[in-house]
Protein backbone atom coordinates (compact mmCIF):
# COMPACT_ATOMS: atom_id res chain seq x y z
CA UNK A 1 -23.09 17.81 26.69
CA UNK A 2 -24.68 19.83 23.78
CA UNK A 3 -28.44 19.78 23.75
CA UNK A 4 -28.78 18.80 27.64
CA UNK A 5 -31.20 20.21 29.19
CA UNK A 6 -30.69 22.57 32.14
CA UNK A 7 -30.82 20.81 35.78
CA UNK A 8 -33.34 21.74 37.88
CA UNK A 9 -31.68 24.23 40.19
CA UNK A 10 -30.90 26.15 37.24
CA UNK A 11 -34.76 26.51 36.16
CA UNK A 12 -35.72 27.57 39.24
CA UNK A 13 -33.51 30.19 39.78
CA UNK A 14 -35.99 33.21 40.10
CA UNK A 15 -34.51 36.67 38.25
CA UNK A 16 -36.25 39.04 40.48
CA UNK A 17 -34.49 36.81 43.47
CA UNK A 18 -31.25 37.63 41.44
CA UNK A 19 -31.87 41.38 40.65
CA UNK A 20 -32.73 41.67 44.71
CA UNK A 21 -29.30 39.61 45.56
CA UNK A 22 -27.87 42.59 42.93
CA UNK A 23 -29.01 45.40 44.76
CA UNK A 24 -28.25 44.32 48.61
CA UNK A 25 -24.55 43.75 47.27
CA UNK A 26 -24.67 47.26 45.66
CA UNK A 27 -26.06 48.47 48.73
CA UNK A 28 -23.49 46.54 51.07
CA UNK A 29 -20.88 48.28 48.73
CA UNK A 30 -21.50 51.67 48.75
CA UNK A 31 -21.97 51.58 52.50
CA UNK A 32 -18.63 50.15 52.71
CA UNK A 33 -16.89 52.52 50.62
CA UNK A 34 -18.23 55.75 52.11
CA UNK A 35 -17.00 54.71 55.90
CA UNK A 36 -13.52 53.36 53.88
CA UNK A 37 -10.48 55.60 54.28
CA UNK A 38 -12.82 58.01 56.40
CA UNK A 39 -11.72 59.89 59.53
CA UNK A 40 -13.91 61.52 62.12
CA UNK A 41 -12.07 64.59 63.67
CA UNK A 42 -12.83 65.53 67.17
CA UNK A 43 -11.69 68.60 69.13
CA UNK A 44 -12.25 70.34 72.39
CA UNK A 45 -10.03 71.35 75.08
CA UNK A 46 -9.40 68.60 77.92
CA UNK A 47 -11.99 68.30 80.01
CA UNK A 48 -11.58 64.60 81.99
CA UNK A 49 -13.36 62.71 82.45
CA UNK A 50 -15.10 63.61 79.96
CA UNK A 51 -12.74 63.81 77.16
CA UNK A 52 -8.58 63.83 78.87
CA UNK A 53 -5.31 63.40 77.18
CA UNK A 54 -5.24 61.84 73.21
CA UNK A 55 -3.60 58.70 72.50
CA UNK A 56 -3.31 57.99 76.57
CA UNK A 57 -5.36 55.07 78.48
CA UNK A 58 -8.19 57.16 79.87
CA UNK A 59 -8.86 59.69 77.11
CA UNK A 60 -12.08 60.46 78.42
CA UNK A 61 -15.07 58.19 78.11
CA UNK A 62 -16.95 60.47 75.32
CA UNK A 63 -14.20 59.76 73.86
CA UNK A 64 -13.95 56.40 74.61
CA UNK A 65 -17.90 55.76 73.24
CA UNK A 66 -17.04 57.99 70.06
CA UNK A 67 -14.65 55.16 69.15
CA UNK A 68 -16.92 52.40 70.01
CA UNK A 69 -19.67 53.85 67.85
CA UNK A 70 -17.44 54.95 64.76
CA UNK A 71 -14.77 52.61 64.21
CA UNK A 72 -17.16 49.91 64.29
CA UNK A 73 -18.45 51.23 61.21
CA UNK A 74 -15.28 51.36 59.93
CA UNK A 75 -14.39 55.20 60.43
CA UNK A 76 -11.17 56.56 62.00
CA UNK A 77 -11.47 58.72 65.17
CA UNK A 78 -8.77 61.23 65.50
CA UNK A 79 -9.35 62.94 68.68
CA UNK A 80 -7.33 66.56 69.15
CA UNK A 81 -6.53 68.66 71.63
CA UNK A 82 -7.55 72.97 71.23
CA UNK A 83 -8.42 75.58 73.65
CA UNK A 84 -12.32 75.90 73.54
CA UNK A 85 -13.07 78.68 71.66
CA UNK A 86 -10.93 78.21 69.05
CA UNK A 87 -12.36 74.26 69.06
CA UNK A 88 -15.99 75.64 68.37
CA UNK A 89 -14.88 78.34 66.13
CA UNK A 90 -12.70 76.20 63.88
CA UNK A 91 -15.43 73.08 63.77
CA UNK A 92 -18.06 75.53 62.81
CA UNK A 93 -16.03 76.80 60.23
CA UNK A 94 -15.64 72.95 58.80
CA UNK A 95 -12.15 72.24 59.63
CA UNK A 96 -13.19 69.66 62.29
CA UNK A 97 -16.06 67.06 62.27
CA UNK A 98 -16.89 67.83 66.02
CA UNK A 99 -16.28 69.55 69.24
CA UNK A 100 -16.81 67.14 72.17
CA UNK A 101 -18.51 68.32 74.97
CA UNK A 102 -20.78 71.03 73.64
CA UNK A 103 -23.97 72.07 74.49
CA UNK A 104 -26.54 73.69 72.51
CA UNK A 105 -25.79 76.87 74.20
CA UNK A 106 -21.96 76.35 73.12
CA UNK A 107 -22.20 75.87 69.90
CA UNK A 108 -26.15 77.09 68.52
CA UNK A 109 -26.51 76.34 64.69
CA UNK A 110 -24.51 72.72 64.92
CA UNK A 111 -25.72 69.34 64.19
CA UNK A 112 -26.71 67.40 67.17
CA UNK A 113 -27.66 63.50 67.90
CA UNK A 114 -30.31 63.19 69.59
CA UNK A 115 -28.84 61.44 72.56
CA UNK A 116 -26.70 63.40 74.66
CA UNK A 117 -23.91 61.91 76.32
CA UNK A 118 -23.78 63.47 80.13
CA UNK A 119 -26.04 65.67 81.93
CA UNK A 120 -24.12 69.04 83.42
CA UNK A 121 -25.05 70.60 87.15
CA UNK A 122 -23.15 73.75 87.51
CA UNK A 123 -21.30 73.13 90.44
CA UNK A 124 -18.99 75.80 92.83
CA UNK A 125 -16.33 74.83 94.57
CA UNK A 126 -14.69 76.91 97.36
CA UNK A 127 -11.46 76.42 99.39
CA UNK A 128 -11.68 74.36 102.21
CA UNK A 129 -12.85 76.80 105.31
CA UNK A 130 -14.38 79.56 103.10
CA UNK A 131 -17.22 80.23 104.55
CA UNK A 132 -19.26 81.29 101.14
CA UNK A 133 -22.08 79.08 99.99
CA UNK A 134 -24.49 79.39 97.02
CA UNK A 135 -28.06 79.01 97.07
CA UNK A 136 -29.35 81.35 94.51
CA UNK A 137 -27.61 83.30 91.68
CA UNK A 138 -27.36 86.75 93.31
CA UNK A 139 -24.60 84.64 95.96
CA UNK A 140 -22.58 85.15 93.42
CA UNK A 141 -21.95 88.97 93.52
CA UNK A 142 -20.31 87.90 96.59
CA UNK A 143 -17.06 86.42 95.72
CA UNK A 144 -14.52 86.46 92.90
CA UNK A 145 -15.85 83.67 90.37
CA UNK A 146 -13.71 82.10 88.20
CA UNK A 147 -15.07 80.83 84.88
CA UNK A 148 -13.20 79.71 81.47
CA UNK A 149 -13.85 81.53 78.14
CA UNK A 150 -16.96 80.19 76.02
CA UNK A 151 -18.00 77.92 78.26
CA UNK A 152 -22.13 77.55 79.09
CA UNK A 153 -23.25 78.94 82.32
CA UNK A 154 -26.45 79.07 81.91
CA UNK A 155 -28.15 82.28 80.71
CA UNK A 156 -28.23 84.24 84.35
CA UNK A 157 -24.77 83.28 84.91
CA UNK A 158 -23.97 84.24 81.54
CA UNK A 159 -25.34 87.69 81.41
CA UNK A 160 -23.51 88.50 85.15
CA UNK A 161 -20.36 87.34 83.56
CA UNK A 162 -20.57 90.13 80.75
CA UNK A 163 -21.98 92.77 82.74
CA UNK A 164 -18.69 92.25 85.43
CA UNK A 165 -16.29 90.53 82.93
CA UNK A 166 -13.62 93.67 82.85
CA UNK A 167 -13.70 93.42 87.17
CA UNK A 168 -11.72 91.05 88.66
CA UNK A 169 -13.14 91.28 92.15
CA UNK A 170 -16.38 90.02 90.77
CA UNK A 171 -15.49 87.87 87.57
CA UNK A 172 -12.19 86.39 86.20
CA UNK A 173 -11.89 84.56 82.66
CA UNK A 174 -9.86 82.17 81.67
CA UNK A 175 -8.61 81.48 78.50
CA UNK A 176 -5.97 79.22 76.27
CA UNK A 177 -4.84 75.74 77.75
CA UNK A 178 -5.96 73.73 80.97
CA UNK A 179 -7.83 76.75 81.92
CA UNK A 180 -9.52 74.64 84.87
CA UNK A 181 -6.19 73.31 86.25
CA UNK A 182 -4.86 77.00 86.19
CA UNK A 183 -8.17 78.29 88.23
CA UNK A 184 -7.56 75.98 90.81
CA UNK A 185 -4.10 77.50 91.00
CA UNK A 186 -5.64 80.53 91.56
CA UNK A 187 -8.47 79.48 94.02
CA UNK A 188 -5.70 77.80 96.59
CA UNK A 189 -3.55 80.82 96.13
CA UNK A 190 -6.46 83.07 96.94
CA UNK A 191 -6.74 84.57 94.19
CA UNK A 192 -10.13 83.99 93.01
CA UNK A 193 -12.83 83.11 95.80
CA UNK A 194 -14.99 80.47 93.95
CA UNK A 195 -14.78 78.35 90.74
CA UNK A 196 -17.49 77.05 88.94
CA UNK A 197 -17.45 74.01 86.57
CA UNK A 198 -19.04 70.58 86.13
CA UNK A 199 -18.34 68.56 89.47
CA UNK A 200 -16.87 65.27 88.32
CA UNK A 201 -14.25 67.65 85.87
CA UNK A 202 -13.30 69.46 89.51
CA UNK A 203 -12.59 66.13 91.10
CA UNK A 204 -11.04 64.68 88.34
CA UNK A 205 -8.08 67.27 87.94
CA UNK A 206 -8.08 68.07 91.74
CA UNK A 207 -7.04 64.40 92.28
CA UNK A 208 -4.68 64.77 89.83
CA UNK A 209 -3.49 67.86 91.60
CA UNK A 210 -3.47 66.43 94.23
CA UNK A 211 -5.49 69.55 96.37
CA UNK A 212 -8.77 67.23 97.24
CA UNK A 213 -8.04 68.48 100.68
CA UNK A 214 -7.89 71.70 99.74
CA UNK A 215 -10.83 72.36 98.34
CA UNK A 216 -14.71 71.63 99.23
CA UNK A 217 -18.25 72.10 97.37
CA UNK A 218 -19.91 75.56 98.17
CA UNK A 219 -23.45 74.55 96.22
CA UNK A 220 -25.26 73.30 92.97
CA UNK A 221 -27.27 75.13 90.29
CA UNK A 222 -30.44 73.29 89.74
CA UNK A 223 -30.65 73.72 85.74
CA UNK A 224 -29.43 71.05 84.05
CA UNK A 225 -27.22 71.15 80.42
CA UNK A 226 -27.13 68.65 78.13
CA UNK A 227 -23.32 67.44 77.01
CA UNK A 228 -22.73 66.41 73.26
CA UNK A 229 -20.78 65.60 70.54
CA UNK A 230 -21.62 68.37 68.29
CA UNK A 231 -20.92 68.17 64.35
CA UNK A 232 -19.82 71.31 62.09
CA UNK A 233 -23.42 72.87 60.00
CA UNK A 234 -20.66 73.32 57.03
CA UNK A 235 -19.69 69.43 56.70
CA UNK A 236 -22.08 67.36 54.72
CA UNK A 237 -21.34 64.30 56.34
CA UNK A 238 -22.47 66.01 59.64
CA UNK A 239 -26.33 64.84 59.57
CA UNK A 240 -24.92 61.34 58.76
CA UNK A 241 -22.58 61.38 61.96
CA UNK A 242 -25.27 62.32 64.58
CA UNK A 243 -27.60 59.44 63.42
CA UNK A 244 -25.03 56.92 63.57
CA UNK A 245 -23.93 58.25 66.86
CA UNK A 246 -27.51 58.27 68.25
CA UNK A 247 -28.23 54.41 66.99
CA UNK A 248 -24.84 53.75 68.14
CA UNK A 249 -25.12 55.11 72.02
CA UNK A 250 -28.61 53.19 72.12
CA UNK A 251 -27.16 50.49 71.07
CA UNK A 252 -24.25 50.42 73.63
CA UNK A 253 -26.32 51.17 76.26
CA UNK A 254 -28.79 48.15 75.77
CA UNK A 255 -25.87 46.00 75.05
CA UNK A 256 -24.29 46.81 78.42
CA UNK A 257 -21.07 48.17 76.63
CA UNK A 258 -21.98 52.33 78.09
CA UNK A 259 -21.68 51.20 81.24
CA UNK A 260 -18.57 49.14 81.35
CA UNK A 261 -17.13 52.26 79.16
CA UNK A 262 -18.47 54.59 82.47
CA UNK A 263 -17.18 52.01 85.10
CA UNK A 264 -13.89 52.60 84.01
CA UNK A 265 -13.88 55.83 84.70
CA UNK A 266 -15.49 55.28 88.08
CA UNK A 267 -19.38 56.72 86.89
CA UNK A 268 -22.64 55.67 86.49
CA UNK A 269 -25.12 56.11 83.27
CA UNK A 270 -26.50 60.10 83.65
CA UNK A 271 -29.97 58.14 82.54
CA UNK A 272 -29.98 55.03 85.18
CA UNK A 273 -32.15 56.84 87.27
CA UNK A 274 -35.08 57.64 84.94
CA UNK A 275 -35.34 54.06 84.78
């Protein structure tokens, strides 16, 4: 009715209370619309179980925690398959968000989370009945190493792989597609003496090779690496990406979520034992 005067709830409404309301909704919006419509692009080459096959039941577990962090915020992960190289060089160039499984050494000048998301022992393997074993770096001027193109050996085994890369007798690259699966080939043909990669990748592919018997650890290097996600220095939504990804893998490992991700792939939490 004209003239009333305004109920109580009315008059107490507080404006700054209203302005505040205002500006968490803004807030809440803008949030919302950046993650809307967005897709994260991942690349690397496969590299189980780390990061396996797209679009099949184990695609790896990085990748596996990449879409627990990110599509919970509402962003797309499209996870593709490249050889390495190209993976790094194309990211870097800013026509992919991220190469999985990158250490700093892989890909210097990218933007990193700070939590990494496996700890990597070089690891040899040999076939079954070789009688090489390594326990220091000059073992390896021993044998006929095979190693993969771009991939981080450390800086000792690095520098030996240049200084020998163009003999065969001493070093053999790899390059292009499943270049793990196709050194194996070569170590149970006898073609190369030794390969060198991170253990639980060997084991992984050699069950799915089915050559477990075949083949048997000659030694460990003792340096660790640090495994990431790694985003591209010339996308701007890079910085953004490796905080989320940080708060997200804290979050999933306090929730209990990283490890049930890690069971599945038949591994423990890399940290569970500085606890």
């Amino acid at each position: 009715m004209e003239g009333k005067e305004p109920t109580s709830a009315c008059r107490d409404q507080n404006p700054r209370n209203i302005i505040f309301f205002i500006r968490v909704v803004c807030l809440v919006l803008v949030l919302q619309s950046q993650a809307v419509g967005e897709t994260l692009t991942l690349v690397a080459d496969e590299w189980p179980p780390f990061n396996g096959v797209p679009n099949s039941s184990q695609e790896g577990y990085i990748v596996d925690v990449a879409r627990a962090v990110f599509e919970d915020q509402g962003i797309r992960v499209d996870y593709q398959v490249l050889p390495w190289r190209r993976a790094v060089e194309m990211t870097r160039d800013g026509m992919y968000n991220g190469v999985i499984g990158a250490s700093k050494t892989d890909a210097p000048g990218f933007i990193f989370p700070e939590e990494e998301l496996s700890r990597n022992f070089l690891s040899f393997y040999v076939r079954k009945g070789f009688p090489w074993r390594f326990t220091r770096p000059s073992d390896v001027e021993q044998v006929s190493l095979a190693v993969i193109a771009g991939y981080d050996y450390r800086q000792w085994l690095l520098g030996y792989i240049d200084s020998h890369r163009d003999n065969p007798d001493r070093i053999q690259v790899m390059t292009g597609n499943t270049p793990l699966e196709r050194n194996l080939k070569k170590l149970i043909n006898g073609r190369v003496d030794a390969v060198v990669d991170n253990e639980a990748v060997i084991l992984n592919l050699a069950v799915k090779m089915g050559i477990t018997h075949q083949i048997m650890a000659a030694g460990y290097g003792s340096e660790p690496s640090y495994i990431y996600i790694a985003f591209s220095p010339k996308k701007p939504q890079s910085g953004r990406y490796a905080k989320m990804l940080t708060h997200g893998v804290t979050q999933l490992r306090q929730s209990g979520k990283l490890a049930k991700i890690l069971m599945t792939y038949g591994l423990k939490d890399w940290k569970s034992h500085d606890r």
